[in-house]
Protein backbone atom coordinates (compact mmCIF):
# COMPACT_ATOMS: atom_id res chain seq x y z
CA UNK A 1 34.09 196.77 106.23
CA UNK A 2 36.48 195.34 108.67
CA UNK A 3 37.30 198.59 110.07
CA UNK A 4 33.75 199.55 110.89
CA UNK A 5 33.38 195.95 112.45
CA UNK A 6 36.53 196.48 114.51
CA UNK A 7 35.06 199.76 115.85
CA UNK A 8 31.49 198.63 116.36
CA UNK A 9 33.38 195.70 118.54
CA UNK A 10 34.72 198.39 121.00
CA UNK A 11 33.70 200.29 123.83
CA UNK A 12 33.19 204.19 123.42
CA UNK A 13 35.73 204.84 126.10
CA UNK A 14 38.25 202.38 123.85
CA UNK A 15 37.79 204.22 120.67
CA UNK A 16 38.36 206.97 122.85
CA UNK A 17 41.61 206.16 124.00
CA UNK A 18 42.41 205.02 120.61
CA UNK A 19 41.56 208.03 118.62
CA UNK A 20 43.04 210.75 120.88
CA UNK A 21 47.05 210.17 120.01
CA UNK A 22 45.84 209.99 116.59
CA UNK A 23 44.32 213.25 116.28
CA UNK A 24 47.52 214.57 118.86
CA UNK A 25 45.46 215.29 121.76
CA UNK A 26 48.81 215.99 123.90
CA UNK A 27 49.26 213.78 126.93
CA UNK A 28 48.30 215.71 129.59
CA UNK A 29 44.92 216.21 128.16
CA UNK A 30 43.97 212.71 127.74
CA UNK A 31 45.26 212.02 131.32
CA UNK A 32 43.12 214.60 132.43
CA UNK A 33 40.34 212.80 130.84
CA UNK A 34 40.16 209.64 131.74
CA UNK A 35 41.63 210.84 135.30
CA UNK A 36 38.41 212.67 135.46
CA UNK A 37 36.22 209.73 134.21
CA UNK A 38 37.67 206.90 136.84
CA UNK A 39 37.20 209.52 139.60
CA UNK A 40 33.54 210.12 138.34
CA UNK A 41 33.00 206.00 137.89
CA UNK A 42 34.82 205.47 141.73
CA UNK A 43 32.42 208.11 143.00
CA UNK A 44 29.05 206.22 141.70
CA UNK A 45 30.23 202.78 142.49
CA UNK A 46 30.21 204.02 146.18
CA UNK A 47 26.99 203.34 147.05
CA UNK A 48 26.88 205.88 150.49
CA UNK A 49 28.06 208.78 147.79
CA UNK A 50 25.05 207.49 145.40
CA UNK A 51 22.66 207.72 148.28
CA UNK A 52 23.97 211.25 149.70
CA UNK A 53 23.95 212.84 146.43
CA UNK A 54 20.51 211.34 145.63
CA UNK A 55 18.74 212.90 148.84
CA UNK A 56 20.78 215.68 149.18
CA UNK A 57 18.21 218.87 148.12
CA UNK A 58 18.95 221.35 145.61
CA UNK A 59 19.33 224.36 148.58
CA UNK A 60 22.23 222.22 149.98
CA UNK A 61 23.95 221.45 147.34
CA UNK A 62 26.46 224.69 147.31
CA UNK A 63 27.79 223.34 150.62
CA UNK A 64 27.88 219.64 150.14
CA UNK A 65 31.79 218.37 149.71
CA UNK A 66 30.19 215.12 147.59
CA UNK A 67 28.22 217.46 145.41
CA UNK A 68 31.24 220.17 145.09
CA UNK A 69 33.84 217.26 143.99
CA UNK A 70 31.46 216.03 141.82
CA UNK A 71 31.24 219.40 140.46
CA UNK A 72 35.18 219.87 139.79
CA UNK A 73 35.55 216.64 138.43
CA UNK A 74 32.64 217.42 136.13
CA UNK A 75 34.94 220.98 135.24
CA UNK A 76 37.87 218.70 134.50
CA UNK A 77 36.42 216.86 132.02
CA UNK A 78 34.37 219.68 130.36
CA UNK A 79 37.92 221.18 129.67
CA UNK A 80 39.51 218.31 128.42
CA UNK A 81 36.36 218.02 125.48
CA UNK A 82 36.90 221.93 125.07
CA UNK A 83 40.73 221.13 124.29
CA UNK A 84 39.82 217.88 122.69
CA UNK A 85 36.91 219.25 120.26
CA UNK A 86 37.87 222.58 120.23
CA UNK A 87 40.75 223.78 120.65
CA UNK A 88 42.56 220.62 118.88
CA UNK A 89 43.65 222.02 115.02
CA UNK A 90 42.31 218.89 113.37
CA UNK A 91 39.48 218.30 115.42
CA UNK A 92 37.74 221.39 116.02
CA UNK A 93 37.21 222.42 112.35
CA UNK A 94 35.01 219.19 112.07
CA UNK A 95 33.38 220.07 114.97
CA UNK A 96 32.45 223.01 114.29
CA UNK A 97 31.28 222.24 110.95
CA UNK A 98 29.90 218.61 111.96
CA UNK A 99 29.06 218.91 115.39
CA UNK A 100 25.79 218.85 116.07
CA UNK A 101 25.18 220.83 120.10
């Protein structure tokens, strides 16, 4: 019971960061990760790149350099849950039999 209180206590990005070395995710990955997530966090705390991507029309968007970064960091992070959920040989069993998609 004081295990489920412990994790109910954290943050999803701290049982995150917690879980990953236990399941082996190697190092690079899980920089890669939350590398990915602070970029994507600094880039909506900036209020003119909130604004820009918020008016910016769907025709435009293939040229925009806020829209394109925000598009590679997106990329980053979608490959480090492939390798983290997938690829991983203790993860990705459970998530393919668990996962729900």
């Amino acid at each position: 019971m004081n295990h489920i209180r412990e994790f109910v206590r954290q943050s999803p990005l701290e049982i995150v960061a917690r879980c990953l070395p236990l399941y082996s995710v190697p190092d690079a990955t899980q920089k890669d990760l939350f590398a990915a997530y602070s970029q994507f966090l600094e880039l909506l705390d900036d209020e003119k790149s909130r604004e820009h991507l918020d008016s910016l029309r769907a025709e435009n968007s293939r040229t925009d350099s806020t829209f394109n970064k925000v598009k590679e960091i997106s990329s980053v992070f979608e490959r480090c849950l492939d390798k983290i959920f997938f690829d991983n040989p203790k993860l990705g069993p459970l998530t393919r039999k668990y996962g729900v998609f």
